[in-house]
N, C-alpha and C. Protein backbone atom coordinates (compact mmCIF):
# COMPACT_ATOMS: atom_id res chain seq x y z
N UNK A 1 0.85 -1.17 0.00
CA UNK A 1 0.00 0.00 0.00
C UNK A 1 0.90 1.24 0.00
N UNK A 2 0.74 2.14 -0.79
CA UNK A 2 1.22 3.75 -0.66
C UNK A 2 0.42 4.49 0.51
N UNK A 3 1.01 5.06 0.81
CA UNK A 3 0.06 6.59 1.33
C UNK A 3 1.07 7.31 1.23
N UNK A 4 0.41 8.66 1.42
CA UNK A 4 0.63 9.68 1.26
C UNK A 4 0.07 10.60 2.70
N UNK A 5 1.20 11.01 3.11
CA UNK A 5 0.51 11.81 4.52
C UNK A 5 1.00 14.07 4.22
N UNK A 6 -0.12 14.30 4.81
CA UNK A 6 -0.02 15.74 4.96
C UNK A 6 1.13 16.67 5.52
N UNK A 7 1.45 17.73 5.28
CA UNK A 7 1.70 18.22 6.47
C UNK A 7 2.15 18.57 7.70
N UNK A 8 0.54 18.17 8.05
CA UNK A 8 0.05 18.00 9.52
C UNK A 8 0.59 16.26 10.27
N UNK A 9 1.11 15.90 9.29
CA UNK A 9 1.68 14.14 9.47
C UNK A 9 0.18 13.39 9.57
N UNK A 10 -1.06 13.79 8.98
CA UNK A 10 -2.13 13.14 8.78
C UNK A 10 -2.60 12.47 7.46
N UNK A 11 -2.63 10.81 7.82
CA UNK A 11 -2.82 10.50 6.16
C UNK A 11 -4.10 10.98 5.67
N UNK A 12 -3.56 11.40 4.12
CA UNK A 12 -4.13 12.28 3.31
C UNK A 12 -5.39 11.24 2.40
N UNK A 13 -4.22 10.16 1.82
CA UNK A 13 -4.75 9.78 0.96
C UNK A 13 -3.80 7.92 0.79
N UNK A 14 -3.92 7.11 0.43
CA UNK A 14 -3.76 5.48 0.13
C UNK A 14 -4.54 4.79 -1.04
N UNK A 15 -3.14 4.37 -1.49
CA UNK A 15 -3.49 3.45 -2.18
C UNK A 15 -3.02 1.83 -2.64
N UNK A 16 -3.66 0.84 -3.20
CA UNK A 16 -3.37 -0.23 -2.62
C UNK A 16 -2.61 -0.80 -3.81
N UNK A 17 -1.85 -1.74 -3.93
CA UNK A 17 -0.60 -1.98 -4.96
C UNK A 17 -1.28 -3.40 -5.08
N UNK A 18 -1.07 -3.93 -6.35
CA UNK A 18 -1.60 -5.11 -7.20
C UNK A 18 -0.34 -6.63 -6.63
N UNK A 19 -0.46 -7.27 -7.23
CA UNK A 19 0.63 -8.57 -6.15
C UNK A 19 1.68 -8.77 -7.30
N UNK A 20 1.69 -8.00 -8.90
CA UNK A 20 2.61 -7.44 -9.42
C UNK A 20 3.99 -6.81 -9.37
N UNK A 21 3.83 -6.26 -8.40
CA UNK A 21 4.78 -5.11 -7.29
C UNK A 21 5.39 -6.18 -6.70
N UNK A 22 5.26 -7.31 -6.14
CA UNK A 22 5.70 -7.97 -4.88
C UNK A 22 7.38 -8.00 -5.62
N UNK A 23 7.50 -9.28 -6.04
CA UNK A 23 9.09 -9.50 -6.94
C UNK A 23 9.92 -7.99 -7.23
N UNK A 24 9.27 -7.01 -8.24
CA UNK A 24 10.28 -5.51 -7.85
C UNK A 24 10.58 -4.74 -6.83
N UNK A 25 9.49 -4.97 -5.51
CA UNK A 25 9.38 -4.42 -4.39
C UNK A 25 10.78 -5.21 -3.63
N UNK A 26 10.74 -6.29 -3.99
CA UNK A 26 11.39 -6.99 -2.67
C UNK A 26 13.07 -6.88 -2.62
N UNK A 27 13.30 -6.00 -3.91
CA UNK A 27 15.20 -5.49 -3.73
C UNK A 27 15.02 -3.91 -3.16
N UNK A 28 13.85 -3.61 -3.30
CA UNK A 28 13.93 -2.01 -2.60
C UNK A 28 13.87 -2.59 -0.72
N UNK A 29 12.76 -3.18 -0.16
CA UNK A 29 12.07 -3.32 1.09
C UNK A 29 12.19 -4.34 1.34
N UNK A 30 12.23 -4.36 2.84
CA UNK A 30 12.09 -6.29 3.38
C UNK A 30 10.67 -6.45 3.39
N UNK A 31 10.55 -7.93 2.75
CA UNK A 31 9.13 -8.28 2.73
C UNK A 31 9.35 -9.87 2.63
N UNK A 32 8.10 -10.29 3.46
CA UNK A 32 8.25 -11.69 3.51
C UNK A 32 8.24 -12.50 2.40
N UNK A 33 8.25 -13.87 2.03
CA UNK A 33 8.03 -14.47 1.27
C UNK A 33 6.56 -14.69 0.88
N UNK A 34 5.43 -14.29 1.88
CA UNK A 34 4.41 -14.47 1.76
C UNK A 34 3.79 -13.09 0.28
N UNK A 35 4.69 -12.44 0.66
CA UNK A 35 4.26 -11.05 0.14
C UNK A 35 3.93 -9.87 0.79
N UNK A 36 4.46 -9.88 1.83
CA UNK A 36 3.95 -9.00 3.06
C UNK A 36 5.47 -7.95 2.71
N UNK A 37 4.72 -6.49 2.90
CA UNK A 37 5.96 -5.81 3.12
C UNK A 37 5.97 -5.16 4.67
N UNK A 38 7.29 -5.49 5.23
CA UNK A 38 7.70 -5.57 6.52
C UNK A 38 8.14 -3.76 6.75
N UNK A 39 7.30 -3.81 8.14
CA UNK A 39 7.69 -1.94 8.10
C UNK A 39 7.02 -1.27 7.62
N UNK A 40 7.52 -0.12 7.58
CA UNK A 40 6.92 1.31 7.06
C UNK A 40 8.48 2.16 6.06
N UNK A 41 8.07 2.25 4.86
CA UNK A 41 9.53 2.29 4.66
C UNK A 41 9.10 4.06 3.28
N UNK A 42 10.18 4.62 4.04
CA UNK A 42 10.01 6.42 3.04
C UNK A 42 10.13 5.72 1.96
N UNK A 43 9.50 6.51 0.77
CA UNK A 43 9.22 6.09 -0.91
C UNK A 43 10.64 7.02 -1.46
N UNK A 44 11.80 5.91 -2.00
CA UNK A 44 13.05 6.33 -3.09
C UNK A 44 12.25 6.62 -4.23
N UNK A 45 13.63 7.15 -4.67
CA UNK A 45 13.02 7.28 -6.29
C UNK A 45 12.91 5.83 -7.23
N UNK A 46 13.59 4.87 -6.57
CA UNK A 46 13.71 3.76 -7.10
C UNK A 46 12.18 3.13 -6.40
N UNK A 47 11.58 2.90 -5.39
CA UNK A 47 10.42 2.67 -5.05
C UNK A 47 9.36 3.00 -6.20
N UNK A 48 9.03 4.85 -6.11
CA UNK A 48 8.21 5.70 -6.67
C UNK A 48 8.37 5.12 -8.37
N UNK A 49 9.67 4.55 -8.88
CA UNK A 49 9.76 3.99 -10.30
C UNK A 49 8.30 2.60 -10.31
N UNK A 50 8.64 2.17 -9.39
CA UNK A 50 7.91 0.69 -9.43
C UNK A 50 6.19 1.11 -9.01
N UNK A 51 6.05 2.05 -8.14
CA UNK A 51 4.42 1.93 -7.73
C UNK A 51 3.88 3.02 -8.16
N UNK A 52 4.38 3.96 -9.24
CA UNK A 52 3.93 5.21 -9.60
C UNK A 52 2.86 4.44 -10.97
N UNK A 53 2.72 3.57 -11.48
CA UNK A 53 1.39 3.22 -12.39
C UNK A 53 0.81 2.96 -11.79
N UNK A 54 0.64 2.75 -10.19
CA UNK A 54 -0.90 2.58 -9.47
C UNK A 54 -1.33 3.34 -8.51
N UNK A 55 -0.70 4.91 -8.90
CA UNK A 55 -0.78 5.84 -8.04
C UNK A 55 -1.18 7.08 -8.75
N UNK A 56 -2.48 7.52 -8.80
CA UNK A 56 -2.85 8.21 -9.80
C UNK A 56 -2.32 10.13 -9.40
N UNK A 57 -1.58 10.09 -8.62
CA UNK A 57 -0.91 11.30 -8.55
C UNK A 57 0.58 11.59 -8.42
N UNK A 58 1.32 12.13 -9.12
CA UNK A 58 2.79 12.06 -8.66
C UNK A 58 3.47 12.24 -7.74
N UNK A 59 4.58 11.22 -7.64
CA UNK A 59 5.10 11.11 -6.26
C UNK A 59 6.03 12.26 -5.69
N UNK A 60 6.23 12.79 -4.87
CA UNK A 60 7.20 13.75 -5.05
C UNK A 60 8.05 13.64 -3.86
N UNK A 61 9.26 12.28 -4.23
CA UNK A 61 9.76 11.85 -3.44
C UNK A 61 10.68 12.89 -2.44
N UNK A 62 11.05 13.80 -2.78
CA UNK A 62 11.94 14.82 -2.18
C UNK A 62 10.89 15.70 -0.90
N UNK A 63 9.20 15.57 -0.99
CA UNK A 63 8.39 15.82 0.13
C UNK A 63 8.69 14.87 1.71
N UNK A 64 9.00 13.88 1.29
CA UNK A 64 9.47 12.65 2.52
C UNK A 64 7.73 12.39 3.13
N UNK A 65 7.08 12.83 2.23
CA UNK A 65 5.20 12.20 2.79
C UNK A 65 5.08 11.41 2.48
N UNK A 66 5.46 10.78 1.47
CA UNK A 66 5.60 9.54 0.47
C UNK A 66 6.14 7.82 1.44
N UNK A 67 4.52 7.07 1.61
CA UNK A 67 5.88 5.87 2.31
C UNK A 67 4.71 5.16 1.33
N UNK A 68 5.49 3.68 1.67
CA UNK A 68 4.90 2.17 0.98
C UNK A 68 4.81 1.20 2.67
N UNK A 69 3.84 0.91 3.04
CA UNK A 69 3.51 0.39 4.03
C UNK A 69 3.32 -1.35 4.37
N UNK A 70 3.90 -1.29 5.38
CA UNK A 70 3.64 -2.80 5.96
C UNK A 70 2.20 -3.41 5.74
N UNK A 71 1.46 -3.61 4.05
CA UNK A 71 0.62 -3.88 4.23
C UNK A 71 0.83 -5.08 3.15
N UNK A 72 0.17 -5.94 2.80
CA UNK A 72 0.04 -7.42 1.69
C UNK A 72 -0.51 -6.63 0.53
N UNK A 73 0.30 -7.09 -0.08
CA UNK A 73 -0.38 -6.65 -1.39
C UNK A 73 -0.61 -7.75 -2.21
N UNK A 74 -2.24 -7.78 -3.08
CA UNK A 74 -2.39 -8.67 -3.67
C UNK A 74 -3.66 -8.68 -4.86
């Protein structure tokens, strides 16, 4: 899952990543074998490369609002 938090450090907005992502995700983030990504981890530019087609707004990794979350994606 992406989100995107404010600000105010209040999430703004999320969105959820396809089970596509898992295999490119897993040299950026630790993530289980199940497909689980482990943590809460700030969005690189190398991240934002891989989950920016299922994120219908641009990432603007240099904000640091930008994370990819300890959530399953599938």
């Amino acid at each position: 899952m992406v989100e995107k938090f404010g600000a105010d450090e209040l999430l703004e907005r999320e969105w959820d990543l396809p089970a596509e992502v898992v295999e490119p995700l897993r040299g950026q983030v630790d993530m289980t074998p199940e497909g689980w990504i482990m943590h809460v981890w700030r969005i690189t530019t190398e991240i934002a490369d891989i989950v920016q087609p299922w994120v219908d707004e641009p990432i603007d990794v240099e904000s640091g609002s930008w994370y990819v979350s300890s959530a399953q994606v599938d």
